[in-house]
C-alpha atoms as a PDB file:
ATOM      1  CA  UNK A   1    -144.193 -90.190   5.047  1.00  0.00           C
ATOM      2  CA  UNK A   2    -144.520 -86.888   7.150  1.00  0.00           C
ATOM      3  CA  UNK A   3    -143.183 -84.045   4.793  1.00  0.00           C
ATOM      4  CA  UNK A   4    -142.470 -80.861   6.334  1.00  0.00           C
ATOM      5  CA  UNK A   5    -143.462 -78.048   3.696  1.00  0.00           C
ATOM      6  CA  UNK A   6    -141.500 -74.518   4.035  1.00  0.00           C
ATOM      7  CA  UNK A   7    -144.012 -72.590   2.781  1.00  0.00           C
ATOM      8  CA  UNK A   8    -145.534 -69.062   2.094  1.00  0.00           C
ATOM      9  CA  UNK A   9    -146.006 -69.242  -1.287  1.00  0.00           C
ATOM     10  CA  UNK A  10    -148.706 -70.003  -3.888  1.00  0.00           C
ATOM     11  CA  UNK A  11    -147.136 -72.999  -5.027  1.00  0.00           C
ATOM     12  CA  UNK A  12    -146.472 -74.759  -1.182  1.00  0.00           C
ATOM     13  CA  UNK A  13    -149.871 -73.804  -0.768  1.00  0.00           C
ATOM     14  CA  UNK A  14    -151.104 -75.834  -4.076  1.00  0.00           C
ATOM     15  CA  UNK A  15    -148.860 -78.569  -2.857  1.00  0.00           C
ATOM     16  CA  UNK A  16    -150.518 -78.932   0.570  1.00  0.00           C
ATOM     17  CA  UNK A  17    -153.522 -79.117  -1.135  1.00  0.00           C
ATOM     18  CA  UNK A  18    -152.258 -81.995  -3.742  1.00  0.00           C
ATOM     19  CA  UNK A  19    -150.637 -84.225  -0.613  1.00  0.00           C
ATOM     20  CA  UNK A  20    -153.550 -83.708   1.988  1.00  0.00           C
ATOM     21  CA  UNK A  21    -156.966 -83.142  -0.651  1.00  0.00           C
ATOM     22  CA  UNK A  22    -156.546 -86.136  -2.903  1.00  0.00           C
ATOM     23  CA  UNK A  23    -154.461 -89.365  -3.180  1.00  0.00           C
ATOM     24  CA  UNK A  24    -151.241 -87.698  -4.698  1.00  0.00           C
ATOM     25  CA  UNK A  25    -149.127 -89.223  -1.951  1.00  0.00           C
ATOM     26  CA  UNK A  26    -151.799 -91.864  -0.139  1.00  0.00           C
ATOM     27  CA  UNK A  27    -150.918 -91.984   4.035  1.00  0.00           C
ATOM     28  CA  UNK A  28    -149.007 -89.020   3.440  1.00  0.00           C
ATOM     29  CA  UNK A  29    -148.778 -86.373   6.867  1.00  0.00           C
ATOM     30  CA  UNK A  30    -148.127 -82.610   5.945  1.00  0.00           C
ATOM     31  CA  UNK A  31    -147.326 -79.808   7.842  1.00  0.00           C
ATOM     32  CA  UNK A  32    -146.564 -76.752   6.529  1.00  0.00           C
ATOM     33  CA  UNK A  33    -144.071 -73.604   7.972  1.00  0.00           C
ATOM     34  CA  UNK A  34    -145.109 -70.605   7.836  1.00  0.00           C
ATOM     35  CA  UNK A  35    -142.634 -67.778   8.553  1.00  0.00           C
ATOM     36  CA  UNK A  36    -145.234 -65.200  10.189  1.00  0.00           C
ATOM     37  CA  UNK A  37    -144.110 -62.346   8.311  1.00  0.00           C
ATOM     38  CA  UNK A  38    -147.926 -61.492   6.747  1.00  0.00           C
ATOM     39  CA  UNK A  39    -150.309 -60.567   9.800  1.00  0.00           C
ATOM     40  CA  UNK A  40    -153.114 -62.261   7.642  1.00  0.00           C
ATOM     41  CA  UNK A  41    -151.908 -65.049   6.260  1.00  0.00           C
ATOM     42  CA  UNK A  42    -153.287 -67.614   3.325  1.00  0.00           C
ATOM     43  CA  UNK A  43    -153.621 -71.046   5.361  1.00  0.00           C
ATOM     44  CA  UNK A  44    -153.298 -74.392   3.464  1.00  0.00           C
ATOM     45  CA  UNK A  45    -154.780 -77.575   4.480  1.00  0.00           C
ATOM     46  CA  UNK A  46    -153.197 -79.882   6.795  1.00  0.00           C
ATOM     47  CA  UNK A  47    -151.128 -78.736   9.653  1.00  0.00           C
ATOM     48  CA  UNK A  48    -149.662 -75.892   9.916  1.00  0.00           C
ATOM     49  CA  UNK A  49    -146.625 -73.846  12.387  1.00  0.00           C
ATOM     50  CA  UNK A  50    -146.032 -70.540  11.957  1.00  0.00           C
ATOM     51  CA  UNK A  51    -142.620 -68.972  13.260  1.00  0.00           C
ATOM     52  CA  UNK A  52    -138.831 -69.266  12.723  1.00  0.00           C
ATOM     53  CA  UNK A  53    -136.658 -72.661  13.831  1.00  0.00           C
ATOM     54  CA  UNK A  54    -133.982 -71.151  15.325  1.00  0.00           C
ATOM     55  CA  UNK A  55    -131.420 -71.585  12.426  1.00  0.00           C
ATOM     56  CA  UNK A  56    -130.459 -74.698  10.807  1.00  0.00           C
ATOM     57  CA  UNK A  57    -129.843 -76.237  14.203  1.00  0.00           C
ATOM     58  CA  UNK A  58    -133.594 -75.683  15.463  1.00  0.00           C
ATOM     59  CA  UNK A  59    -134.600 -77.126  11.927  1.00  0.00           C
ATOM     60  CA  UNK A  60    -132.842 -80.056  12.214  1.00  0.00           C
ATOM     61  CA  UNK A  61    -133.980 -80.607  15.780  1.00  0.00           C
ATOM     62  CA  UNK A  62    -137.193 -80.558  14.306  1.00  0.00           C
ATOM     63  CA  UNK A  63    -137.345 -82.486  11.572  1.00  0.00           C
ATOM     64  CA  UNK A  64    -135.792 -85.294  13.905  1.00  0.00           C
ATOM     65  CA  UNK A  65    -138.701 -84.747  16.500  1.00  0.00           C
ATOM     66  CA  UNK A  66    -141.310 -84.860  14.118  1.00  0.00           C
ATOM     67  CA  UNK A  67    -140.092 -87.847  12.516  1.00  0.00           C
ATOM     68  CA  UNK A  68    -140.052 -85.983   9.178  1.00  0.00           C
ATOM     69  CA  UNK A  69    -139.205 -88.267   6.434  1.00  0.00           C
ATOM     70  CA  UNK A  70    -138.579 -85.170   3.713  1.00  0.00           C
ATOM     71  CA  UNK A  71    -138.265 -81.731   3.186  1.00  0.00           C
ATOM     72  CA  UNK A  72    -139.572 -79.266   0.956  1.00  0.00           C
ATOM     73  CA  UNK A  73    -138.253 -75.784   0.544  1.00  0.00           C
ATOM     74  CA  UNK A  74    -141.601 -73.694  -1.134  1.00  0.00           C
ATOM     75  CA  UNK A  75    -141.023 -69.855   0.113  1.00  0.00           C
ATOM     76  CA  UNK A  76    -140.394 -67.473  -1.523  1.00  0.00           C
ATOM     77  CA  UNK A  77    -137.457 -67.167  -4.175  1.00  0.00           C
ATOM     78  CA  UNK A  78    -136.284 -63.723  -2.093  1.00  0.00           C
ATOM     79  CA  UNK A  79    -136.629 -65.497   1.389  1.00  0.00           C
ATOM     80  CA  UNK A  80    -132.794 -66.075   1.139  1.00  0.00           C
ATOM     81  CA  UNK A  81    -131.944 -67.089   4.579  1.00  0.00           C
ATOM     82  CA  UNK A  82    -134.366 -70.110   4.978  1.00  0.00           C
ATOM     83  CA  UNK A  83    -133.275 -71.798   1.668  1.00  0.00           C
ATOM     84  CA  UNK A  84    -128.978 -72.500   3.452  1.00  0.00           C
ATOM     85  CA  UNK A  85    -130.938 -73.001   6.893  1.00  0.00           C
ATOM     86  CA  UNK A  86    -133.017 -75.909   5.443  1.00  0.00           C
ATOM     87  CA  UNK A  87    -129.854 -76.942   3.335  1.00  0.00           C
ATOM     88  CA  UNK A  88    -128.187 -77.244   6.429  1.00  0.00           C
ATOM     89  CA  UNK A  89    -130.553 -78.843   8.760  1.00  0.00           C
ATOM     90  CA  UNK A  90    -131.598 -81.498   5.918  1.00  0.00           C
ATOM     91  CA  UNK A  91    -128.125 -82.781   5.374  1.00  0.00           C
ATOM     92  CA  UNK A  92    -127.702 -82.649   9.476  1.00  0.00           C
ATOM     93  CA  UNK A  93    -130.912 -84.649   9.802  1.00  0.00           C
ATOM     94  CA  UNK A  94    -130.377 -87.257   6.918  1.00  0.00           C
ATOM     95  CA  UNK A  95    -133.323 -86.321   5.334  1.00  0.00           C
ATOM     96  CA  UNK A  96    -133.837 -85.346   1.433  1.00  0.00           C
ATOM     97  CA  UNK A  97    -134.583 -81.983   0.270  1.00  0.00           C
ATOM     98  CA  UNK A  98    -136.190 -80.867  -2.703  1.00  0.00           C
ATOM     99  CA  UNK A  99    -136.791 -76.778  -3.565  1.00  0.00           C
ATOM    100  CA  UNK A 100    -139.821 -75.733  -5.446  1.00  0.00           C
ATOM    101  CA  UNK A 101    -139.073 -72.735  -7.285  1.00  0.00           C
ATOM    102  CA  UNK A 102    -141.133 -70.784  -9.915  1.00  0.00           C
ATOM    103  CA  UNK A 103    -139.170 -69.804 -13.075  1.00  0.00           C
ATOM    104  CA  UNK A 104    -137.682 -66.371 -13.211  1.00  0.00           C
ATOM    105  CA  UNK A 105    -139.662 -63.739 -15.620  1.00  0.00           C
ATOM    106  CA  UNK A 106    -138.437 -63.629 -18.868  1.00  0.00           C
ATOM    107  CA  UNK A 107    -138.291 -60.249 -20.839  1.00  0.00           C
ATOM    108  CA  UNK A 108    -140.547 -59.853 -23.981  1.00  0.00           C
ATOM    109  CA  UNK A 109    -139.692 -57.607 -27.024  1.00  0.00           C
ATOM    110  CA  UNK A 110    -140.431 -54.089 -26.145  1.00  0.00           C
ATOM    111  CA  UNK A 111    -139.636 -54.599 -22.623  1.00  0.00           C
ATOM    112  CA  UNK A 112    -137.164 -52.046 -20.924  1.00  0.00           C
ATOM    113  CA  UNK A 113    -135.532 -53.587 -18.064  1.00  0.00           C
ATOM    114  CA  UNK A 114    -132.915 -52.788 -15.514  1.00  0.00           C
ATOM    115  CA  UNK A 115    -131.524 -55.437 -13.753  1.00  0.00           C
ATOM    116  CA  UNK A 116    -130.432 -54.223 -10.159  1.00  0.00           C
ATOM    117  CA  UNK A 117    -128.399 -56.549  -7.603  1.00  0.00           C
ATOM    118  CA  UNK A 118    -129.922 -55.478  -4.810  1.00  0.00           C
ATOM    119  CA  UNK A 119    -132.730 -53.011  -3.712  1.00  0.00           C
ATOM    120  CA  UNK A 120    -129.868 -50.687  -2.751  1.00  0.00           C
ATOM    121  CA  UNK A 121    -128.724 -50.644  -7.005  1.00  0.00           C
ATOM    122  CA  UNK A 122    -132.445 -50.013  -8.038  1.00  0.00           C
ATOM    123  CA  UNK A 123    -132.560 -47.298  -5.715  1.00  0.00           C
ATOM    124  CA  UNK A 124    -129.616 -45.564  -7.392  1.00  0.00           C
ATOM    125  CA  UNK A 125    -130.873 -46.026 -10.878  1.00  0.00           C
ATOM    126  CA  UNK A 126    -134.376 -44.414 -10.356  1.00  0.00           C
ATOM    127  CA  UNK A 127    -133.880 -41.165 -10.448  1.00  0.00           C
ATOM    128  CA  UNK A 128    -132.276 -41.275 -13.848  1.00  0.00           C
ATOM    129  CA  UNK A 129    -135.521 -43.313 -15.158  1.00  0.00           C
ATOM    130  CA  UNK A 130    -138.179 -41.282 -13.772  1.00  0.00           C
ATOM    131  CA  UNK A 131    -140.026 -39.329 -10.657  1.00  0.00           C
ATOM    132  CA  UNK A 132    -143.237 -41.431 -10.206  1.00  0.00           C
ATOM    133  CA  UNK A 133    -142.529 -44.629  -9.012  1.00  0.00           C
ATOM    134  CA  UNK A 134    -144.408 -47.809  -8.512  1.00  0.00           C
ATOM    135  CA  UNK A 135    -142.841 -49.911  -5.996  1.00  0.00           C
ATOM    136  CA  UNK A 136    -143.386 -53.531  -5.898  1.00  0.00           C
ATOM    137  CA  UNK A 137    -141.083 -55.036  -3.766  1.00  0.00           C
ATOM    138  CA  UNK A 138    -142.879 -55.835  -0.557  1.00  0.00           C
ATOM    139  CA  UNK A 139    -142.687 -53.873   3.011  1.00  0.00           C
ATOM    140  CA  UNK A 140    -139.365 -55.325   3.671  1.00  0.00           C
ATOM    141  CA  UNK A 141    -136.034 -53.528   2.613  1.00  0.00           C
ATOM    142  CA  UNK A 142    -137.882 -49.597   1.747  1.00  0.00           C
ATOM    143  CA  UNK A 143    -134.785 -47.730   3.690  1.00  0.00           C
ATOM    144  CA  UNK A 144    -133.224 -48.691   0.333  1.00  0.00           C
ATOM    145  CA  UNK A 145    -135.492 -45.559  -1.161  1.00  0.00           C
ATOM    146  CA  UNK A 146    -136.216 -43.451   1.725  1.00  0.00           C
ATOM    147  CA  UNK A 147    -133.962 -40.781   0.770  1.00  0.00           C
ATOM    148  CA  UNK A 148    -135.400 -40.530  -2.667  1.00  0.00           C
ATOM    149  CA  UNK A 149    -137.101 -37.572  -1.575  1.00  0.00           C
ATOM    150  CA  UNK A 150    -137.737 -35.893  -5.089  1.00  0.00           C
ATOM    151  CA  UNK A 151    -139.115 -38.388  -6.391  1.00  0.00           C
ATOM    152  CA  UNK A 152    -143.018 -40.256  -5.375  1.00  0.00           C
ATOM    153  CA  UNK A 153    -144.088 -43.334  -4.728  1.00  0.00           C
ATOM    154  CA  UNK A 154    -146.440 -45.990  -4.813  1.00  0.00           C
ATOM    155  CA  UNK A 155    -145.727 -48.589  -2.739  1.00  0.00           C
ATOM    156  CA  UNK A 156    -147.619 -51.773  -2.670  1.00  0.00           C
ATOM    157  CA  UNK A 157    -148.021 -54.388  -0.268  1.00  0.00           C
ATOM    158  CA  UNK A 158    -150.009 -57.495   1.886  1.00  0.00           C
ATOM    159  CA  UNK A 159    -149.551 -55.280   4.989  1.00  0.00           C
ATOM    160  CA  UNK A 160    -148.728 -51.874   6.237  1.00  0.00           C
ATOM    161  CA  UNK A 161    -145.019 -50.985   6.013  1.00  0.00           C
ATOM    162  CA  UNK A 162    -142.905 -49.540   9.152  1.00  0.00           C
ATOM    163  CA  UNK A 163    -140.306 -46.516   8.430  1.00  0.00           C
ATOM    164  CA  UNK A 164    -138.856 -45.525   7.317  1.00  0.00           C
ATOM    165  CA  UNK A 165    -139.621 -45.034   3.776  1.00  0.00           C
ATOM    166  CA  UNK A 166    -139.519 -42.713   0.787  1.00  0.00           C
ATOM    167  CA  UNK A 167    -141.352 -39.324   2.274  1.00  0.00           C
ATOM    168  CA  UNK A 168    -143.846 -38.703  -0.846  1.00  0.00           C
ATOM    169  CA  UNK A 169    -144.970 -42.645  -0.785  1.00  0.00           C
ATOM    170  CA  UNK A 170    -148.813 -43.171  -1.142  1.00  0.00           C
ATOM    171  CA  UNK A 171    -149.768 -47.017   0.057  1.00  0.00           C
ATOM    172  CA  UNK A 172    -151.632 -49.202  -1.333  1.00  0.00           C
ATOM    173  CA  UNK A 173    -152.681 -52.483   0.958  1.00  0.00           C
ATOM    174  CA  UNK A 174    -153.449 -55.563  -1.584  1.00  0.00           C
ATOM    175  CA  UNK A 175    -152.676 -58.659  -2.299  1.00  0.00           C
ATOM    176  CA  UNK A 176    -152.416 -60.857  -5.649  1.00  0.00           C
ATOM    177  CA  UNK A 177    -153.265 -62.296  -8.114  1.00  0.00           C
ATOM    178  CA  UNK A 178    -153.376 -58.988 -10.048  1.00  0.00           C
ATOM    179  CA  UNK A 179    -155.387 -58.397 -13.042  1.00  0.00           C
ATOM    180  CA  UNK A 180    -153.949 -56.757 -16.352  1.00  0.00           C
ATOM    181  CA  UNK A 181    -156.566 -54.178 -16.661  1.00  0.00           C
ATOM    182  CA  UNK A 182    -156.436 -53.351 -12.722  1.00  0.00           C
ATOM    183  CA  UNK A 183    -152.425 -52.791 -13.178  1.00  0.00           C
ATOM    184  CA  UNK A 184    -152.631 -50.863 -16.777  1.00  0.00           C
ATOM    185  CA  UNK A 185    -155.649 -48.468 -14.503  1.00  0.00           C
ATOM    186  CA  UNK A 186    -152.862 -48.355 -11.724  1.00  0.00           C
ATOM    187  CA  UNK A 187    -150.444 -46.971 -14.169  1.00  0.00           C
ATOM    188  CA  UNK A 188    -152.721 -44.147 -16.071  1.00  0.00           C
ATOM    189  CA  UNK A 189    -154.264 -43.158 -12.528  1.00  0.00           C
ATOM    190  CA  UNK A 190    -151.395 -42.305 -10.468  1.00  0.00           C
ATOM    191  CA  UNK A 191    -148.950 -41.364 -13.737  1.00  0.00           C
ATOM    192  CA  UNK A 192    -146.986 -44.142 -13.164  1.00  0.00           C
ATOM    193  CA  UNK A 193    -143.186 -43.301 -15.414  1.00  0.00           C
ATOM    194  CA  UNK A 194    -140.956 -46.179 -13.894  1.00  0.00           C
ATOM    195  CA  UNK A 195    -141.799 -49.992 -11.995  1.00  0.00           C
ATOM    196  CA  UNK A 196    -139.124 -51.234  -9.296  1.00  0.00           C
ATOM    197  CA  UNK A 197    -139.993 -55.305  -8.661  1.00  0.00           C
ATOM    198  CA  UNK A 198    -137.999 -58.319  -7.794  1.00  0.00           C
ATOM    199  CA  UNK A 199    -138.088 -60.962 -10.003  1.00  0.00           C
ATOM    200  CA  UNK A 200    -140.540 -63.277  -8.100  1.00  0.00           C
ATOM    201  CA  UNK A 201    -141.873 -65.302 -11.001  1.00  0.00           C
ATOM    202  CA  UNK A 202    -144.854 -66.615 -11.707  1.00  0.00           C
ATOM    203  CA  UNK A 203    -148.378 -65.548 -12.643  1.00  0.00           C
ATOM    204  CA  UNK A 204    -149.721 -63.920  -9.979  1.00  0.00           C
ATOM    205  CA  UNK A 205    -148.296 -60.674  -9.892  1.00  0.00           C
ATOM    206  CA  UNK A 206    -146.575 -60.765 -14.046  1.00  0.00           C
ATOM    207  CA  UNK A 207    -149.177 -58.563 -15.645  1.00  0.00           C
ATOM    208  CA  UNK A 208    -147.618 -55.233 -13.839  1.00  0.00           C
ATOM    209  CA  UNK A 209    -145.110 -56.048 -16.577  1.00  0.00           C
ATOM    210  CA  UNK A 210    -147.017 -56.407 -19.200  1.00  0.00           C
ATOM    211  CA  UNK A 211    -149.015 -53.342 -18.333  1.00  0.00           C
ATOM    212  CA  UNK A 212    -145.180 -51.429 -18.012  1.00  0.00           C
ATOM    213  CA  UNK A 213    -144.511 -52.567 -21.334  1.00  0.00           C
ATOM    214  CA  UNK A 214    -147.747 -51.069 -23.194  1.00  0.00           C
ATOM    215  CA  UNK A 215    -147.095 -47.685 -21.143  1.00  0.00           C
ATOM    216  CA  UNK A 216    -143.253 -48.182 -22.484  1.00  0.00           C
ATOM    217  CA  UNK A 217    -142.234 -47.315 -19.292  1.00  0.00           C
ATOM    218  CA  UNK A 218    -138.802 -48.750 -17.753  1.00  0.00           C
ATOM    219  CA  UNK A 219    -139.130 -52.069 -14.705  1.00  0.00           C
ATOM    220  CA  UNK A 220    -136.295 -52.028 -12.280  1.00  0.00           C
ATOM    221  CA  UNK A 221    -136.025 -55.717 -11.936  1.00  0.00           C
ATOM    222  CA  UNK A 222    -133.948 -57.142  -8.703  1.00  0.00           C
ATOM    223  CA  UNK A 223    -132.321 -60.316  -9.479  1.00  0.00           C
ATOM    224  CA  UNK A 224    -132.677 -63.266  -7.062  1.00  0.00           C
ATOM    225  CA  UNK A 225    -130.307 -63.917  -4.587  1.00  0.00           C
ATOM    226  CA  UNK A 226    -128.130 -66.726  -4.099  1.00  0.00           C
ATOM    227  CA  UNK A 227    -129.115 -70.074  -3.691  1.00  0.00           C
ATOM    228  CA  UNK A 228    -127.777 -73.241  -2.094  1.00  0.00           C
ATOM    229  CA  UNK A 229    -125.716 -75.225  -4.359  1.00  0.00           C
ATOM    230  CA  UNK A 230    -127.003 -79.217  -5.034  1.00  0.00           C
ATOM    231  CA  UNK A 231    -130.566 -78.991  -4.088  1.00  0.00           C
ATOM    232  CA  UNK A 232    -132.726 -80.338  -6.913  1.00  0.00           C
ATOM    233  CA  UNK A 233    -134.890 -78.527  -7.853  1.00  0.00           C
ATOM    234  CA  UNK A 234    -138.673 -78.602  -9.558  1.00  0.00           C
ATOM    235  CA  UNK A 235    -140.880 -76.144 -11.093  1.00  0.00           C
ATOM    236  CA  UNK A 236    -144.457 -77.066 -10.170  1.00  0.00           C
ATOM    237  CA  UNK A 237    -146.177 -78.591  -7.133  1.00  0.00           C
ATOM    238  CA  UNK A 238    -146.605 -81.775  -9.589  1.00  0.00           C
ATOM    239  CA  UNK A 239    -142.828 -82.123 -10.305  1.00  0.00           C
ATOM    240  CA  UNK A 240    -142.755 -82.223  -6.872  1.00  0.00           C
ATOM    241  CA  UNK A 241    -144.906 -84.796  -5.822  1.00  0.00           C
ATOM    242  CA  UNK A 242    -143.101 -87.140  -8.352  1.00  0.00           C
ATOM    243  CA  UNK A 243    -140.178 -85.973  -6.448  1.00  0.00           C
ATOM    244  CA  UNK A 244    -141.804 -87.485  -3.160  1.00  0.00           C
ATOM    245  CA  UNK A 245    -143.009 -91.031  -4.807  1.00  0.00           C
ATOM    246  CA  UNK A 246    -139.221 -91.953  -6.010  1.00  0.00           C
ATOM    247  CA  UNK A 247    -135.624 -89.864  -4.474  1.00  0.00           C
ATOM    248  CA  UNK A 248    -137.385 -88.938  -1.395  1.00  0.00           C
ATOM    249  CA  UNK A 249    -138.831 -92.281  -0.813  1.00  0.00           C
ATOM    250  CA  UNK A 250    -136.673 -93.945   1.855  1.00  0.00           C
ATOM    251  CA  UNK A 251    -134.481 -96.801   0.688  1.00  0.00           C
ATOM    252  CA  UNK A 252    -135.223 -99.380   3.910  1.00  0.00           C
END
């Protein structure tokens, strides 16, 4: 089988490690896309592109090229666009498609959430929840909050942001997994009063929340966007391989 991986994430890059590092799937090739968004990016084993297809069309060109035998849809849950494209160029192609998607956070007791729509909606809540903001959304999307001019910000993020962006915004370069005491330290240190995040899932970057909740502060949390409709779907890079050894196995 040659599996094409659409990756990015922590769990395409566990994947790639299961198919290509041990016998999960023996004689199995891997490649996995990266989009190039991150200037420094976290490379998995096995081969590996990096840029866009060209739409569904380009993906479907490729997946015939390449002989790929399945596809895998591991970015991120926010990556949006990518998730219809390889929808669209699987069904074109003939090829199954599975998507590999880390549950959605859950809220505990004593959390105080907001669910926005849309960076755009947790932009107009914030200033009734507070003045010091920590912004967790990524670089992408900040002229949602660059005329929140009253109120700061700490913006993190892999890389450096372009403008434009909120005028009082400090940056802070990093990249997960985050630690519980390093987030609760985040909070106290820069007076932290509200948290704006998407709701990514996962471990990686959870304990901000769990830091928010001990400070009692409110979390902005952006709900997902759409997905395609009739993908299966599986939770871990395991469910996935079990995915590969029966539906995605061809039938001749």
């Amino acid at each position: 089988m040659h599996v094409l991986v659409l990756g990015g994430t922590t769990e395409a890059r566990r994947l790639a490690e299961l198919l290509v590092t041990t016998d999960a799937l023996p004689g199995a090739r891997v490649t996995s896309s990266l989009a190039g968004r991150v200037a420094r990016p976290k490379i998995p084993p096995g081969k590996v592109r990096v840029g866009g297809f060209g739409g569904a069309d380009g993906m479907a060109d490729w997946i015939r090229a390449h002989r790929v035998s399945a596809v895998i849809d591991a970015t991120h849950p926010f990556a949006g666009t990518i998730s219809f494209h390889a929808a669209s160029a699987a069904t074109a192609a003939h090829v199954p498609l599975l998507a590999l998607r880390r549950p959605g956070w859950v809220p505990s007791e004593g959390d105080r959430w907001h669910p926005a729509g849309s960076l755009e909606e947790a932009a107009e809540a914030l200033p009734g929840l507070g003045r010091r903001v920590f912004l967790t959304t990524g670089r992408m999307g900040l002229a949602a909050f660059a005329g929140l001019d009253r109120l700061w910000f700490l913006m993190r993020s892999v890389d450096a942001p372009e403008p434009p962006f909120p005028r009082q915004t400090e940056i802070l370069l990093d990249r997960g997994p985050f630690t519980l005491e390093g987030e609760r330290e985040l909070i106290r240190r820069h007076r932290v009063d509200v948290l704006v995040t998407k709701d990514s899932g996962g471990a990686a970057t959870a304990p901000k929340l769990t830091a928010a909740r001990e400070a009692g502060i409110p979390v902005v949390v952006v709900r997902r966007p759409p997905a395609p409709e009739g993908v299966p779907v599986a939770v871990t890079p395991e469910e996935a391989v079990a995915w590969l050894h029966g539906p995605a196995q061809p039938s001749g």
